[in-house]
Protein backbone atom coordinates (compact mmCIF):
# COMPACT_ATOMS: atom_id res chain seq x y z
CA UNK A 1 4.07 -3.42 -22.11
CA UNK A 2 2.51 -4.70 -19.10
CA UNK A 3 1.10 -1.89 -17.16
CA UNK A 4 -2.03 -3.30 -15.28
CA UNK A 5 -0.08 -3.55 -11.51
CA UNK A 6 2.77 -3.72 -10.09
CA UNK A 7 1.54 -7.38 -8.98
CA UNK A 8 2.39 -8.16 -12.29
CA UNK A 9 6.07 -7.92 -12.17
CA UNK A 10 8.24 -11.10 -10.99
CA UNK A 11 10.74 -10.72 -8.15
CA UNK A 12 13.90 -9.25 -7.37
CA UNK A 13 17.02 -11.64 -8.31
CA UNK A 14 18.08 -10.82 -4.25
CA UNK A 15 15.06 -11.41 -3.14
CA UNK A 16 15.04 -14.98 -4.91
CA UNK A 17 18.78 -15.49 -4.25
CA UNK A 18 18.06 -15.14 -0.20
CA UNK A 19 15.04 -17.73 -0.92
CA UNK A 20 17.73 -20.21 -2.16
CA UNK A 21 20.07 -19.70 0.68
CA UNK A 22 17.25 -19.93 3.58
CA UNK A 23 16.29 -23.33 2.04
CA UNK A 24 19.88 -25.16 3.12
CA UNK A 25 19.56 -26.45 6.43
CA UNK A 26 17.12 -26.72 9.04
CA UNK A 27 16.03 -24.11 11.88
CA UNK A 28 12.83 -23.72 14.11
CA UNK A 29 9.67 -23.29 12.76
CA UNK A 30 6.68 -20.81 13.27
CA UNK A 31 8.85 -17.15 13.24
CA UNK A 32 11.15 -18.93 16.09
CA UNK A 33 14.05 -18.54 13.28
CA UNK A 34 17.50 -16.72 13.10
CA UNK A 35 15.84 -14.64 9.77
CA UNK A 36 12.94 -13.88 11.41
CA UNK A 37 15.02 -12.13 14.41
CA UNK A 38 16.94 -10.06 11.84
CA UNK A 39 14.33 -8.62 10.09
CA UNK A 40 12.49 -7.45 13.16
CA UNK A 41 16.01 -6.01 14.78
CA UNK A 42 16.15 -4.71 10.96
CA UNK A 43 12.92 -2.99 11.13
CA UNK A 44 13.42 -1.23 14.28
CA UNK A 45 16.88 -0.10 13.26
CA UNK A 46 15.44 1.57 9.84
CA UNK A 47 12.20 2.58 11.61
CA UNK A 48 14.58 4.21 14.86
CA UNK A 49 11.79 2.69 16.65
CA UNK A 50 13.67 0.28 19.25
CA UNK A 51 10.57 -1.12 20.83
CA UNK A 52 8.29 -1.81 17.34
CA UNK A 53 7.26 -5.16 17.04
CA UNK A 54 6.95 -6.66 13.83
CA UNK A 55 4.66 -9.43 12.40
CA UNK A 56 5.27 -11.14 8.89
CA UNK A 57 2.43 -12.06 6.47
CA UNK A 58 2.21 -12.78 3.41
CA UNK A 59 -0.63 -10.63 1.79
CA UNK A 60 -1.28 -7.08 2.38
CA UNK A 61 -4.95 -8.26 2.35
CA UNK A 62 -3.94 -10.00 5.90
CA UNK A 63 -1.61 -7.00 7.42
CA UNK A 64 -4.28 -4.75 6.75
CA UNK A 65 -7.48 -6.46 8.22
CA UNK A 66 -5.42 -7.61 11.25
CA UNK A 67 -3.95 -4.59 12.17
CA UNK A 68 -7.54 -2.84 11.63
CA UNK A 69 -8.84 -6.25 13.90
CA UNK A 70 -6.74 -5.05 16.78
CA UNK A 71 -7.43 -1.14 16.51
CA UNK A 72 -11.52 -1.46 15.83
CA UNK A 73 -13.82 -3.84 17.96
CA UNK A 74 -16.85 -5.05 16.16
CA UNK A 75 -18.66 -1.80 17.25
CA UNK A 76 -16.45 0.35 16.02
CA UNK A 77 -16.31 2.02 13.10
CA UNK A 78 -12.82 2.97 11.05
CA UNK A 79 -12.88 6.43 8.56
CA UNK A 80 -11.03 5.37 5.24
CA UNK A 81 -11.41 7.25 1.95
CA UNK A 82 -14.51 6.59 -0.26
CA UNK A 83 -11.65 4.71 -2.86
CA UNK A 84 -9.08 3.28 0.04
CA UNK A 85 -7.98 0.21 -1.04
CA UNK A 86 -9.20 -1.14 2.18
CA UNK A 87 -12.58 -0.34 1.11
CA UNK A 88 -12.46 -0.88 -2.68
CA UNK A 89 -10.23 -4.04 -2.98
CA UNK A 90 -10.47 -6.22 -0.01
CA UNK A 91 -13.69 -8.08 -0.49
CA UNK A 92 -14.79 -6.53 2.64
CA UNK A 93 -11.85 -8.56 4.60
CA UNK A 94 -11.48 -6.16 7.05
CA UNK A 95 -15.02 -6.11 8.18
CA UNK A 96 -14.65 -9.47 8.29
CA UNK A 97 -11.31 -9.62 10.53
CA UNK A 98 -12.88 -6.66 12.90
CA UNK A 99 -16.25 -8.77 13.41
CA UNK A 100 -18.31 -6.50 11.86
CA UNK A 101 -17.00 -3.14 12.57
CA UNK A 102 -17.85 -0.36 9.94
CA UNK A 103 -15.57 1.30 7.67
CA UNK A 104 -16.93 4.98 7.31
CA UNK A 105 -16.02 6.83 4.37
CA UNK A 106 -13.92 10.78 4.54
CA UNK A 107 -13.79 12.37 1.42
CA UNK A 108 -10.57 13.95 0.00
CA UNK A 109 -8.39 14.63 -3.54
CA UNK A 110 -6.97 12.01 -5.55
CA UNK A 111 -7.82 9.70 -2.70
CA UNK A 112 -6.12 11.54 -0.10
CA UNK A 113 -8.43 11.77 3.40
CA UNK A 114 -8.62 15.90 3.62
CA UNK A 115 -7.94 16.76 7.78
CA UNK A 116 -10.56 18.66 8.17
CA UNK A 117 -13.38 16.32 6.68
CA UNK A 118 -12.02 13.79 8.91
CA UNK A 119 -11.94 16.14 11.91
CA UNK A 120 -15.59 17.08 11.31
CA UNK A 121 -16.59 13.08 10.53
CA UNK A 122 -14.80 12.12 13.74
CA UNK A 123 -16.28 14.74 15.42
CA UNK A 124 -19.65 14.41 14.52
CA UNK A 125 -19.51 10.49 14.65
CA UNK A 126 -21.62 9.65 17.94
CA UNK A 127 -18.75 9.20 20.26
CA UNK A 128 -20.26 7.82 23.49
CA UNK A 129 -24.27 7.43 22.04
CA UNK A 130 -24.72 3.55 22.43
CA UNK A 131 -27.12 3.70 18.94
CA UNK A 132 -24.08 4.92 17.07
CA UNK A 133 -20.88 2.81 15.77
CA UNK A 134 -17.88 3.58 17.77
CA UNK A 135 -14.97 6.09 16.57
CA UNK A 136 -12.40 3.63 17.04
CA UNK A 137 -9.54 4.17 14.08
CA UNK A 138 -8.36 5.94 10.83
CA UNK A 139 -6.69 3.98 7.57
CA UNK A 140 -4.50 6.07 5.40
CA UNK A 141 -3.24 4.19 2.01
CA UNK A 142 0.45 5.61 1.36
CA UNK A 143 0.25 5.93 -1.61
CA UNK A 144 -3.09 6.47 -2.65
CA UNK A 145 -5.37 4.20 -5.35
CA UNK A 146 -5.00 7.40 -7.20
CA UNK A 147 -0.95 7.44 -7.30
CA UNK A 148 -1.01 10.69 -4.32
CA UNK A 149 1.18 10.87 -1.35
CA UNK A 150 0.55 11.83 1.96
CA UNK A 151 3.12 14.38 2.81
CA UNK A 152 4.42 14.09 6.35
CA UNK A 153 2.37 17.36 7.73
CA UNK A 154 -0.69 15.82 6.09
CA UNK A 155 0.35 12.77 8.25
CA UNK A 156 1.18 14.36 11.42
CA UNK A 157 -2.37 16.68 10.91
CA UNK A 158 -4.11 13.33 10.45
CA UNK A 159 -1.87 11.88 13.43
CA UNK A 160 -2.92 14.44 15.79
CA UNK A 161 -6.62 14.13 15.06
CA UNK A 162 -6.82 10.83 16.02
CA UNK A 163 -4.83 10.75 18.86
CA UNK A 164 -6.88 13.76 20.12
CA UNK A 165 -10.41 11.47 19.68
CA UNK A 166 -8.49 8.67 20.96
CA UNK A 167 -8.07 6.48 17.42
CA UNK A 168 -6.16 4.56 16.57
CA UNK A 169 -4.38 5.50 13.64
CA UNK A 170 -3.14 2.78 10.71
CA UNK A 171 -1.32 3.41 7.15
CA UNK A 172 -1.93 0.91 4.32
CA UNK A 173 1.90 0.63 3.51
CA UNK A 174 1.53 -1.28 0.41
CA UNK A 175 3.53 1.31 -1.91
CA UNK A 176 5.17 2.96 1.28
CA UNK A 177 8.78 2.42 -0.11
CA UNK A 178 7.31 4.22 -3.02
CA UNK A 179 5.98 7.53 -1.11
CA UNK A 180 9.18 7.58 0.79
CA UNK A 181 11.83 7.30 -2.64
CA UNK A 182 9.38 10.09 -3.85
CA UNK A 183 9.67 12.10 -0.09
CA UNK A 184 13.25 11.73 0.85
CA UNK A 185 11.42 11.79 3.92
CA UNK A 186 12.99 9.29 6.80
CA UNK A 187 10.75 5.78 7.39
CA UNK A 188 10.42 7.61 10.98
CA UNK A 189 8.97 10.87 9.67
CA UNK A 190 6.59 9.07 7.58
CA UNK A 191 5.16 6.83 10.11
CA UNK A 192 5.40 6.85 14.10
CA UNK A 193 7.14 10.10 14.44
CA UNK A 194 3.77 11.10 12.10
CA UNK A 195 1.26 9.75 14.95
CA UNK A 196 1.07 6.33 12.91
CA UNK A 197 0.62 3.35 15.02
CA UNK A 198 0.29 0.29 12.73
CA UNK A 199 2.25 0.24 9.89
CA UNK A 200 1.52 -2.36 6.80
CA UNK A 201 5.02 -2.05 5.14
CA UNK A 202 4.59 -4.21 1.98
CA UNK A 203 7.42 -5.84 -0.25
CA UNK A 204 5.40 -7.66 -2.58
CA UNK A 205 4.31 -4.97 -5.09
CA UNK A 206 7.98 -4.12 -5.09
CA UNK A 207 10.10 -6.63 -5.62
CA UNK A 208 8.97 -9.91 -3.02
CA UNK A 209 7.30 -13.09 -3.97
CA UNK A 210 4.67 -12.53 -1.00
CA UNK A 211 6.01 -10.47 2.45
CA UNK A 212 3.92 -7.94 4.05
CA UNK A 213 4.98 -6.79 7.52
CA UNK A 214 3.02 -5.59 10.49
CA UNK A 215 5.11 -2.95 12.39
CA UNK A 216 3.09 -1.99 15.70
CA UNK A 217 4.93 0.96 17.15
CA UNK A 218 5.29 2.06 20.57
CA UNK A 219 3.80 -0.87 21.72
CA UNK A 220 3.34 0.59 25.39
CA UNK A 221 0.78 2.88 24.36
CA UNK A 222 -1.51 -0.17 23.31
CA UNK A 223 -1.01 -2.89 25.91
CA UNK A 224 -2.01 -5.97 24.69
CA UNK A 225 -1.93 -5.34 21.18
CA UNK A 226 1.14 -7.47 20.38
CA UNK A 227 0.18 -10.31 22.08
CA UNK A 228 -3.24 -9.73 20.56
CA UNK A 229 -1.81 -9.20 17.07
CA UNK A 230 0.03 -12.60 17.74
CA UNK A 231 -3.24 -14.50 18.15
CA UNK A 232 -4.96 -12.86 15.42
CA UNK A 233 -2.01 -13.78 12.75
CA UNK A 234 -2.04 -17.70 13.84
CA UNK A 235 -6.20 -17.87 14.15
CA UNK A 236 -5.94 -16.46 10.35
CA UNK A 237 -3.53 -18.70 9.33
CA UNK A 238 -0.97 -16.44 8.70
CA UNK A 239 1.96 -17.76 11.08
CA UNK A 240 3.36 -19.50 8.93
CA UNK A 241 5.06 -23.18 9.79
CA UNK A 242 8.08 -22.32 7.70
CA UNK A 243 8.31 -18.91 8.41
CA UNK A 244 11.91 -17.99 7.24
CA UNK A 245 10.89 -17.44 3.61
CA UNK A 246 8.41 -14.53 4.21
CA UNK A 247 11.32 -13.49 6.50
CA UNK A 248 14.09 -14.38 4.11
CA UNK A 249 11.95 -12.25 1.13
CA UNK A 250 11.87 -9.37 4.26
CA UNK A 251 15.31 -9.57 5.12
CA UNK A 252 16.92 -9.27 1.35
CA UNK A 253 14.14 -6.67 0.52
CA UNK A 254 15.70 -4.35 3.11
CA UNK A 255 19.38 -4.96 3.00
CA UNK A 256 21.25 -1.73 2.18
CA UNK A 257 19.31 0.31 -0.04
CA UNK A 258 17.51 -2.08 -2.23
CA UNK A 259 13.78 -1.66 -1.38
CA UNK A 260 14.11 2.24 -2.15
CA UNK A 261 16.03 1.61 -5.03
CA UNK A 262 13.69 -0.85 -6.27
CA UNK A 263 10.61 1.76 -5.63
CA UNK A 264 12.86 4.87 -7.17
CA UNK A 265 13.00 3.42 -10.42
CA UNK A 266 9.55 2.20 -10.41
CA UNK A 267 8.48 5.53 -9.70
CA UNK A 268 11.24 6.61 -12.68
CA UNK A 269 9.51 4.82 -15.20
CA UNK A 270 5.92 6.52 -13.83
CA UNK A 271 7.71 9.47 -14.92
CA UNK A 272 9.12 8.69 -17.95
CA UNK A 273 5.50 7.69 -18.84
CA UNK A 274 3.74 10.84 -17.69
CA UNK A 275 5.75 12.89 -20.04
CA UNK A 276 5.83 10.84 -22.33
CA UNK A 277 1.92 10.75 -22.21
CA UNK A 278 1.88 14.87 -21.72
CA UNK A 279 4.16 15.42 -24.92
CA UNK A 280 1.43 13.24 -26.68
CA UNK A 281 -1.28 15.94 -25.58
CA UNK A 282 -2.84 13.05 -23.41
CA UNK A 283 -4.60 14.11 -20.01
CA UNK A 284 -2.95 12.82 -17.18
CA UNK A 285 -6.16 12.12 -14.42
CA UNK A 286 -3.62 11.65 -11.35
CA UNK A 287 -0.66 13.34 -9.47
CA UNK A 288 1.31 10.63 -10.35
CA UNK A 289 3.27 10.99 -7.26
CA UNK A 290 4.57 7.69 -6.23
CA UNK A 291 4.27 4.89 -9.57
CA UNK A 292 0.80 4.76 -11.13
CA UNK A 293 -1.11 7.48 -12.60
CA UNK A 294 -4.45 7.78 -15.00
CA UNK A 295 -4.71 9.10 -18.30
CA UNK A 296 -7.37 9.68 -20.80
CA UNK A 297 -6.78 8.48 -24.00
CA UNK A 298 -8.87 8.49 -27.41
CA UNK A 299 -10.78 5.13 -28.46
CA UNK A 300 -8.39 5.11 -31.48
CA UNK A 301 -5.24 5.32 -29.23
CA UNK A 302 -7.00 2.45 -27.03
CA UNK A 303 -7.07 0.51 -30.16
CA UNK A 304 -3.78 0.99 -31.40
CA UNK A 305 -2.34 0.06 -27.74
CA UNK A 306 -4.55 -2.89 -27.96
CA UNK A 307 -2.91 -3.92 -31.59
CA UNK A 308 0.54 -3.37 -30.36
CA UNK A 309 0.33 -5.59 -27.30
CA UNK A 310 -0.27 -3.36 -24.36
CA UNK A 311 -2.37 -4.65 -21.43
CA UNK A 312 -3.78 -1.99 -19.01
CA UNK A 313 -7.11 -1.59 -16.66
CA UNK A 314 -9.93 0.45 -18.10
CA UNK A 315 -11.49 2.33 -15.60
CA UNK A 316 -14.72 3.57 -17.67
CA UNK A 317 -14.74 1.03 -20.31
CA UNK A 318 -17.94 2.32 -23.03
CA UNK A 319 -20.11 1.05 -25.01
CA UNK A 320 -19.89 3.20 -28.62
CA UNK A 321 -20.41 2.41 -32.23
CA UNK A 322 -17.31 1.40 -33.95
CA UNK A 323 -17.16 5.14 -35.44
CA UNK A 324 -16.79 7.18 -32.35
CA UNK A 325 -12.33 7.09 -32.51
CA UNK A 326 -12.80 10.20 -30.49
CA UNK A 327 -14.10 9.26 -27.76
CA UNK A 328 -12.20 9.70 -24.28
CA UNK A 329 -11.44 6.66 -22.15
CA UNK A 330 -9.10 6.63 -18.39
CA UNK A 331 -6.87 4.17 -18.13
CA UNK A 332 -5.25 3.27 -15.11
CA UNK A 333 -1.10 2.44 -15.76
CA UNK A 334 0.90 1.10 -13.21
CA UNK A 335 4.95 0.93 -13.49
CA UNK A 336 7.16 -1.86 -11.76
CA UNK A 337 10.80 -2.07 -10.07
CA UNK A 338 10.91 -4.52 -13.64
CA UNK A 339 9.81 -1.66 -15.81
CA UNK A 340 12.19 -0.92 -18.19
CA UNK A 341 12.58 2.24 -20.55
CA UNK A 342 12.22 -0.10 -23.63
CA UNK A 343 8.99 -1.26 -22.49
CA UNK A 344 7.49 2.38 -21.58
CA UNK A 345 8.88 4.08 -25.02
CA UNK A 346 7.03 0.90 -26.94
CA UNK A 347 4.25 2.30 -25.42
CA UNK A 348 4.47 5.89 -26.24
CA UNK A 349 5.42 4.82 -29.55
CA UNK A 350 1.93 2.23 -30.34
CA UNK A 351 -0.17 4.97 -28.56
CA UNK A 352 1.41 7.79 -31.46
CA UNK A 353 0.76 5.45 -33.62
C-alpha cells in the first residue's frame, strides 16, 4: 500500500532485461552507441517527427532545466503554473540552468495554465521595455501536479499563443505516456503537431531505472538549439560516458506498446481507487485524469490507514487534540505501472475500517 509516487515503484522486468543484454560486449562511449541510434530513429518514428533530435538524461530534473536553458536567456522570464512542478519541485534548478531567468506564474484549474490568463500575462509582460524580464517561453506539465490533462485544443490554444509572442513553448513530459493512454490522442497530436517545441518525455516514473529524453522538434525553426542543447547536457554532466544504459532503459521502454501499457494500468489502478474512495463517501480533490488524484479523508480514516500499513503524502497535515476523529485531511495518492488491485482494495478495505 505504497501510494506516495510513482518514484516509488521498481522497474519494468524489460526494462531490466535490456539492461542485462546492453552490458555484454563493448561499444563507443558518450551516446556514440548502436542503442543510442535506435532510440532516437525510435523517437522520431513514434513522434512522425523525422527531423526531432533527441537527448538522453537521466533525471527529469535535468531534461527540464536544460530544455528551459536553451528556450529562456538569463533575462528572460518563462510563465509556468503557480504549482508546476518546475516551480514547486525543482529546487529552483531551472533558474539555475537558465542563469537567472524568472519563472512567472499563470494561474489555472487543477494546475492546468488557463489560455487566456496566459494570453493576458504574456501580453502584458513588458515585451521590448529593457526594465522588464523578457517573454521568452511557456512550461506546461502533462499531466498536471494535480493529476489534470491538457487536452490537445488546450495544447494547440496554448501552442498558438506562444508562437504568436514568439515563445518558446516546452511540456514537462514526466507522466506524458500517462495523458496520452488516458487521450488516445497520437504522441504527434499531443506535442509538435500541438505547437510544442521541447518535449521532456520521461520513463522513469513509469517503468525505467532513470531515462528522461529531450525531444527538440523541428529543429530548423531554432537554429542552434541542438548543438546548444548538446553543450548544455555535457557542461551538466549529463552525457553520460556509458551512455547505452539510459538508452538501453529508452529503447525497451518504447518497444511495441509497453510504455502505454505500462501508463494504462497505472492510470487503471487511479481508477479503481477513485471509486473505490467515492463509494466510501470520501471527497475526491482532483480530476484524477492521468494516475494520481487527492482525497479528503477523516483523521480517524488517516489513522486506521496509518495502522494498516499505508504510506501516503499529507498535503495539510494539522495539528488537533487527539479527540477531533472528524476532522478533514487531503491526501495526495499516487498509483504505479506496479500497482496491483490487491494492494488498492487493502486500502479501501483499512480506510472502511
Amino acid at each position: 500500500m505504497i501510494f506516495t509516487s510513482d518514484n516509488a515503484s521498481g522497474a519494468a522486468p524489460e526494462v531490466l532485461a535490456a539492461l542485462t543484454a546492453a552490458n555484454d560486449g563493448y561499444t563507443l562511449p558518450y551516446g556514440a552507441d548502436p542503442v543510442s541510434a535506435r532510440v532516437e530513429a525510435r523517437i522520431r518514428e513514434i513522434f512522425e517527427a523525422p527531423e526531432a533530435r533527441v537527448l538522453l538524461v537521466a533525471t527529469g530534473t535535468a531534461a527540464n532545466s536544460l530544455a528551459l536553458a536553451a528556450l529562456c536567456p538569463p533575462w528572460g522570464s518563462t510563465f509556468c503554473h503557480r504549482i508546476a512542478h518546475v516551480e514547486e519541485d525543482e529546487c529552483n534548478a531551472p533558474v539555475f540552468f537558465t542563469g537567472g531567468a524568472k519563472l512567472a506564474h499563470v494561474e489555472g484549474p487543477d494546475a492546468r495554465i488557463d489560455p487566456a490568463a496566459l494570453a493576458h500575462a504574456v501580453a502584458h509582460a513588458g515585451a521590448g521595455v529593457v526594465h522588464s524580464a523578457q517573454p521568452s517561453a511557456v512550461s506546461i506539465t502533462q499531466a498536471t501536479e494535480r493529476g489534470a490533462v491538457y487536452t490537445v485544443e488546450t495544447i494547440a490554444e496554448i501552442g498558438a499563443i506562444a508562437r504568436g509572442h514568439g515563445l518558446g513553448l516546452h511540456m514537462d513530459g514526466t507522466r506524458f505516456a500517462n495523458a496520452l493512454a488516458r487521450t488516445n490522442a497520437t504522441p504527434a497530436a499531443m506535442s509538435w503537431r500541438a505547437g510544442v517545441d521541447i518535449l521532456c518525455l520521461g520513463a522513469t516514473k513509469c517503468g525505467a531505472l532513470a531515462a528522461e529524453a529531450i525531444i527538440l522538434f523541428e529543429p530548423e525553426r531554432h537554429p542552434g538549439k541542438a548543438w546548444e542543447l548538446e553543450l548544455r547536457r555535457k557542461r551538466a554532466g549529463h552525457l553520460f560516458s556509458k551512455m547505452r544504459f539510459v538508452a538501453a532503459q529508452m529503447e525497451a521502454w518504447l518497444a511495441g506498446d509497453l510504455w502505454l501499457r505500462l501508463a494504462a494500468h497505472a492510470n487503471a489502478m487511479c481508477d479503481r481507487l477513485a471509486a473505490g474512495l467515492g463509494a466510501a463517501g470520501v471527497e475526491i480533490a482532483s480530476p484524477g485524469e492521468a494516475n494520481l488524484l487527492y482525497a479528503h479523508i477523516t483523521l480517524a480514516q488517516h489513522r486506521r490507514l496509518q495502522a494498516a500499513g499505508a504510506v501516503y503524502y499529507v498535503t495539510n497535515p494539522p495539528v488537533l487534540p487527539d479527540g477531533q476523529d472528524d476532522a478533514r485531511l487531503e491526501i495526495r495518492l499516487v498509483c504505479s505501472f506496479a500497482t496491483r488491485e490487491a494492494d488498492v482494495d487493502a486500502f479501501l478495505a483499512a480506510l472502511s475500517g
